[in-house]
N, C-alpha and C. Protein backbone atom coordinates (compact mmCIF):
# COMPACT_ATOMS: atom_id res chain seq x y z
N UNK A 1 0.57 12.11 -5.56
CA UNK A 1 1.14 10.91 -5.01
C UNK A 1 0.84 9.75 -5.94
N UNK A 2 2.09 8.72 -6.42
CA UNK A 2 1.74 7.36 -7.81
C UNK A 2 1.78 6.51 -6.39
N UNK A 3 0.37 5.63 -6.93
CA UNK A 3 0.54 4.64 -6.21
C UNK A 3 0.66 3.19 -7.51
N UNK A 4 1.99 2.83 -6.83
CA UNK A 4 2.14 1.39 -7.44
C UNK A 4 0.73 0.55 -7.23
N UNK A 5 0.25 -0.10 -8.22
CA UNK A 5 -0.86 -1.13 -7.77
C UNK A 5 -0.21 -2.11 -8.44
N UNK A 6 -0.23 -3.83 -8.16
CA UNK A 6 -0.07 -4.80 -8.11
C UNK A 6 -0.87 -5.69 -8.80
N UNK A 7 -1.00 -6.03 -10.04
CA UNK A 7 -2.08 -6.72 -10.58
C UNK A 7 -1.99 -8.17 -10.53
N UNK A 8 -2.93 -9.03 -9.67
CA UNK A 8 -2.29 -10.87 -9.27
C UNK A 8 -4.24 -11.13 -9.94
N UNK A 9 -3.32 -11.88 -10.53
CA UNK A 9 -4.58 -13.16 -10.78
C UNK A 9 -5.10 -14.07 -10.20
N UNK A 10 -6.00 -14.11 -9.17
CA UNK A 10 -6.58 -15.37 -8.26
C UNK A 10 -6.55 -16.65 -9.31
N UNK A 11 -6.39 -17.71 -8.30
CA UNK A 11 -6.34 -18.81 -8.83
C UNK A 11 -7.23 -19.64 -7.95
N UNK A 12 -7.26 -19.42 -6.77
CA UNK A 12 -7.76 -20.28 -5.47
C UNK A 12 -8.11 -18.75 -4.77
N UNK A 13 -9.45 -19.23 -3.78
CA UNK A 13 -9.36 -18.27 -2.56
C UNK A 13 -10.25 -19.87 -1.60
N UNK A 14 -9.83 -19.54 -0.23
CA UNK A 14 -10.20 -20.07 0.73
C UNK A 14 -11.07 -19.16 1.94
N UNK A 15 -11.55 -19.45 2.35
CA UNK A 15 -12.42 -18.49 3.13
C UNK A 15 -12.53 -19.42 4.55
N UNK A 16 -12.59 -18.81 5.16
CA UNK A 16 -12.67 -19.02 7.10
C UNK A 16 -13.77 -17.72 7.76
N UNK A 17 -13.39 -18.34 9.02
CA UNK A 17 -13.85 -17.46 10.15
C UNK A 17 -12.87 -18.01 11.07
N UNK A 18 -12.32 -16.70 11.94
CA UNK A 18 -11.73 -16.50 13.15
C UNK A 18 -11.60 -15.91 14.55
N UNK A 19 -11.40 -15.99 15.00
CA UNK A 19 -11.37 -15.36 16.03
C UNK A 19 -10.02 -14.30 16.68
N UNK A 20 -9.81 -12.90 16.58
CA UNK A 20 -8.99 -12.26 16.35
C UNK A 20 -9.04 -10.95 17.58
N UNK A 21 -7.69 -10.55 18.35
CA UNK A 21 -7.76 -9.97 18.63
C UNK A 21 -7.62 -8.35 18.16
N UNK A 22 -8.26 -7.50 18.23
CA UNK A 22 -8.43 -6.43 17.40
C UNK A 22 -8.22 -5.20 18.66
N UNK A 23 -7.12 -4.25 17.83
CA UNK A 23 -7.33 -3.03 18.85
C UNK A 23 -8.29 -2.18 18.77
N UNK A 24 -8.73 -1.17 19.80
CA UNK A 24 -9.97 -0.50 19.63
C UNK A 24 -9.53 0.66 20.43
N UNK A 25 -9.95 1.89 20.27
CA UNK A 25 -10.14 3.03 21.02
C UNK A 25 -10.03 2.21 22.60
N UNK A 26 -10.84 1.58 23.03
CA UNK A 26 -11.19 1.14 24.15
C UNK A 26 -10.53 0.43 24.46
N UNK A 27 -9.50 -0.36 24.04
CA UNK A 27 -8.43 -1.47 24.37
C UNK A 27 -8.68 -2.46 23.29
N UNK A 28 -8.27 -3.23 23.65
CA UNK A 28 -8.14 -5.32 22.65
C UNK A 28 -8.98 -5.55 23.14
N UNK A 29 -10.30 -5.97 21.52
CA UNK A 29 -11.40 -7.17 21.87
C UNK A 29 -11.14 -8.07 21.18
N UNK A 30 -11.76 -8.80 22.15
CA UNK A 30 -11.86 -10.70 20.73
C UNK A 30 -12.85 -10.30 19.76
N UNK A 31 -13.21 -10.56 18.03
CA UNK A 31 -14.16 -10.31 17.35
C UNK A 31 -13.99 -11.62 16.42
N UNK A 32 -14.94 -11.62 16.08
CA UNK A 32 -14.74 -12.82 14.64
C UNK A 32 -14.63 -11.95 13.39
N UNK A 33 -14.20 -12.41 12.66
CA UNK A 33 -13.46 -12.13 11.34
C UNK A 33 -13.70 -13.07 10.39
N UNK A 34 -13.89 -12.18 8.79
CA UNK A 34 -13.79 -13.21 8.10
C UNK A 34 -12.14 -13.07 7.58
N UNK A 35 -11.81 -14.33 7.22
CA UNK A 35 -10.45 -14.31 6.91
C UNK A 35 -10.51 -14.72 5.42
N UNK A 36 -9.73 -14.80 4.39
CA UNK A 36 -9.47 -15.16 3.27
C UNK A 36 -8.37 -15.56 2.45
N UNK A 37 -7.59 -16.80 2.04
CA UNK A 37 -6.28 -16.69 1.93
C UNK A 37 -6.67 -17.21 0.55
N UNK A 38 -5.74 -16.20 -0.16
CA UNK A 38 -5.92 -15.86 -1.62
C UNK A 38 -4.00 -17.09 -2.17
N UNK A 39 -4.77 -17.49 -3.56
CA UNK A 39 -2.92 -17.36 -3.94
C UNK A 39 -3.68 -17.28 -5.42
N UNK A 40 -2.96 -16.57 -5.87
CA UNK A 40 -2.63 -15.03 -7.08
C UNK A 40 -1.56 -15.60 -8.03
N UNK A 41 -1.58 -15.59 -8.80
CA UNK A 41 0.05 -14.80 -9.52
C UNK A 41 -0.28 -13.63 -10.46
N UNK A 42 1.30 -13.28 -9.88
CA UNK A 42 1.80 -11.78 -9.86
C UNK A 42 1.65 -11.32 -11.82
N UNK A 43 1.08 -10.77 -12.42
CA UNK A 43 0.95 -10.33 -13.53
C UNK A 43 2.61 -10.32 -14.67
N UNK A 44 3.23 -9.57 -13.88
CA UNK A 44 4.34 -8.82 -14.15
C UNK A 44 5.15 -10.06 -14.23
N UNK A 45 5.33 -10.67 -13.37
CA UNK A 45 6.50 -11.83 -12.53
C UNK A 45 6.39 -13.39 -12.94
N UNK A 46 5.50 -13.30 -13.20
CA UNK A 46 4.83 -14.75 -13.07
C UNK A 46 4.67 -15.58 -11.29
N UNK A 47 4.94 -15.02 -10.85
CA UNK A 47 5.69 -14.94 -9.58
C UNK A 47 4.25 -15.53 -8.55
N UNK A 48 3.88 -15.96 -7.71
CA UNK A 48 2.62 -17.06 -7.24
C UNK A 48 2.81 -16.22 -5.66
N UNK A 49 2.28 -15.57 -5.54
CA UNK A 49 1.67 -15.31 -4.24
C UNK A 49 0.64 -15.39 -3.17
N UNK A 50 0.91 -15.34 -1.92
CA UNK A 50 -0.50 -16.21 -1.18
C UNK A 50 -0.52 -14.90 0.02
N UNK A 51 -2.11 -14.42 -0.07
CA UNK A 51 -2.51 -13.67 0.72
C UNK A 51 -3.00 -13.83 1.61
N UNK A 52 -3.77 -12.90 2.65
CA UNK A 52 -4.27 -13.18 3.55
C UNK A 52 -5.26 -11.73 3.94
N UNK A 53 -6.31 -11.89 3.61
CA UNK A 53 -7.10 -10.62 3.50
C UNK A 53 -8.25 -10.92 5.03
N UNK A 54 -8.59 -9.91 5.79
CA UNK A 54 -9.07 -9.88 6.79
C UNK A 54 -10.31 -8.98 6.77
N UNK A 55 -11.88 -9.28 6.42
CA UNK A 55 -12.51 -8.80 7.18
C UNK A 55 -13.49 -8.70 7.97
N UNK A 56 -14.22 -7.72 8.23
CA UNK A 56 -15.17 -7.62 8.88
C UNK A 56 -16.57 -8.10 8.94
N UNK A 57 -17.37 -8.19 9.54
CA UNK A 57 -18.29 -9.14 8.73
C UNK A 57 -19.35 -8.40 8.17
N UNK A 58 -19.70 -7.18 8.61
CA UNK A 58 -20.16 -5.64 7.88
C UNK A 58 -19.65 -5.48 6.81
N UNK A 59 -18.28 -5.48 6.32
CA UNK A 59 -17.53 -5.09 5.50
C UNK A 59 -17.60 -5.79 4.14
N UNK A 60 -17.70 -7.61 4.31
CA UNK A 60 -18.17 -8.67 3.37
C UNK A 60 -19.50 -8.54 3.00
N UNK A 61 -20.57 -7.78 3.60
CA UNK A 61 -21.62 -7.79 2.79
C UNK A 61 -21.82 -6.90 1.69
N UNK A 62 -21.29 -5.71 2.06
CA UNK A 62 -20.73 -4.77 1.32
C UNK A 62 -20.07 -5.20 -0.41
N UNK A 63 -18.84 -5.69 0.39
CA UNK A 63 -17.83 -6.44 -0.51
C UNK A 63 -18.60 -7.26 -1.64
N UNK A 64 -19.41 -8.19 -1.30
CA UNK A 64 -20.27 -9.01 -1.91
C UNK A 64 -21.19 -8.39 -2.97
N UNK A 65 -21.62 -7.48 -2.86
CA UNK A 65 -22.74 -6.65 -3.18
C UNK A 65 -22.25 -6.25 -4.74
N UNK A 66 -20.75 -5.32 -3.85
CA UNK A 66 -19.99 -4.86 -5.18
C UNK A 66 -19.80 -5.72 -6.21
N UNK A 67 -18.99 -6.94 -5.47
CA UNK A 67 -18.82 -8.08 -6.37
C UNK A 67 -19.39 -8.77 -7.47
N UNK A 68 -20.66 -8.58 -6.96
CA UNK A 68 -21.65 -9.31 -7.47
C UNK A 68 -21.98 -8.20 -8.86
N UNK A 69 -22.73 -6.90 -8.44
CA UNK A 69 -22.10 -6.21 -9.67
C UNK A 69 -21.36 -6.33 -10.49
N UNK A 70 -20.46 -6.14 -10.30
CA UNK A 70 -19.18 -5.80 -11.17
C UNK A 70 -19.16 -7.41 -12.02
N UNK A 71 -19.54 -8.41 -11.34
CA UNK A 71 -19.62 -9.81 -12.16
C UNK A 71 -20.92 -9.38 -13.10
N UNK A 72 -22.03 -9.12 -12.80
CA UNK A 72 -23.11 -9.12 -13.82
C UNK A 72 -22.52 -8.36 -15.14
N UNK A 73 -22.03 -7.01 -14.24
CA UNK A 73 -21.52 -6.19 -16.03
C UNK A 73 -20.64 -7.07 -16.69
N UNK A 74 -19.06 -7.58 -16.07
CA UNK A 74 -18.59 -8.62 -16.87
C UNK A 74 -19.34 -9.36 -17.88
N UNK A 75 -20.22 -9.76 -17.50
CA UNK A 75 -20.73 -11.09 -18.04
C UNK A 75 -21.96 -10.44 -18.93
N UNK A 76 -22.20 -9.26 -19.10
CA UNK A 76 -23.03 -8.25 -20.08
C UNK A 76 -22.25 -7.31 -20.82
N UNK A 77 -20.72 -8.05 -20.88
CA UNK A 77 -20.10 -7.21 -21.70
C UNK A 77 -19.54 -5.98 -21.49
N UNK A 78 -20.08 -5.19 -20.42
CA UNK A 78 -20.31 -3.78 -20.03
C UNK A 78 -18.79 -3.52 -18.90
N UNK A 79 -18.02 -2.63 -18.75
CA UNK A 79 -16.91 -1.93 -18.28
C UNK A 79 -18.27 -1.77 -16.94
């Protein structure tokens, strides 16, 4: 299976918290969320797009962690 991937260049990100209803095995709960609205442009296009990435707040520490990695090697030269 090719998966198309999309290569956008951040330019801005904004970051929130919300309050979101989420489905669950168990029905719709209210949860907070982190939210994130990105605007990018499109590699290919030149083309300026604005996202909207949603998560968890488990999920951002995670996220962060990686991040933060992957910035140190950047910045040591290192893939």
């Amino acid at each position: 299976m090719s998966v198309d991937l999309e290569e956008l260049f951040v330019s801005q990100v904004d970051v929130g918290i919300a309050t979101m209803d989420v489905p669950t095995e168990d029905g719709v709960i209210s949860a907070h969320m982190v939210v994130q609205q990105v605007t990018a442009t499109d590699r290919r296009t030149g083309q300026e797009r604005q996202l909207m990435l949603i998560f968890s707040s488990r999920g951002v520490v995670t996220m962060a962690d990686a991040l933060r990695e992957a910035a140190e090697k950047a910045t040591q030269g290192r893939p």
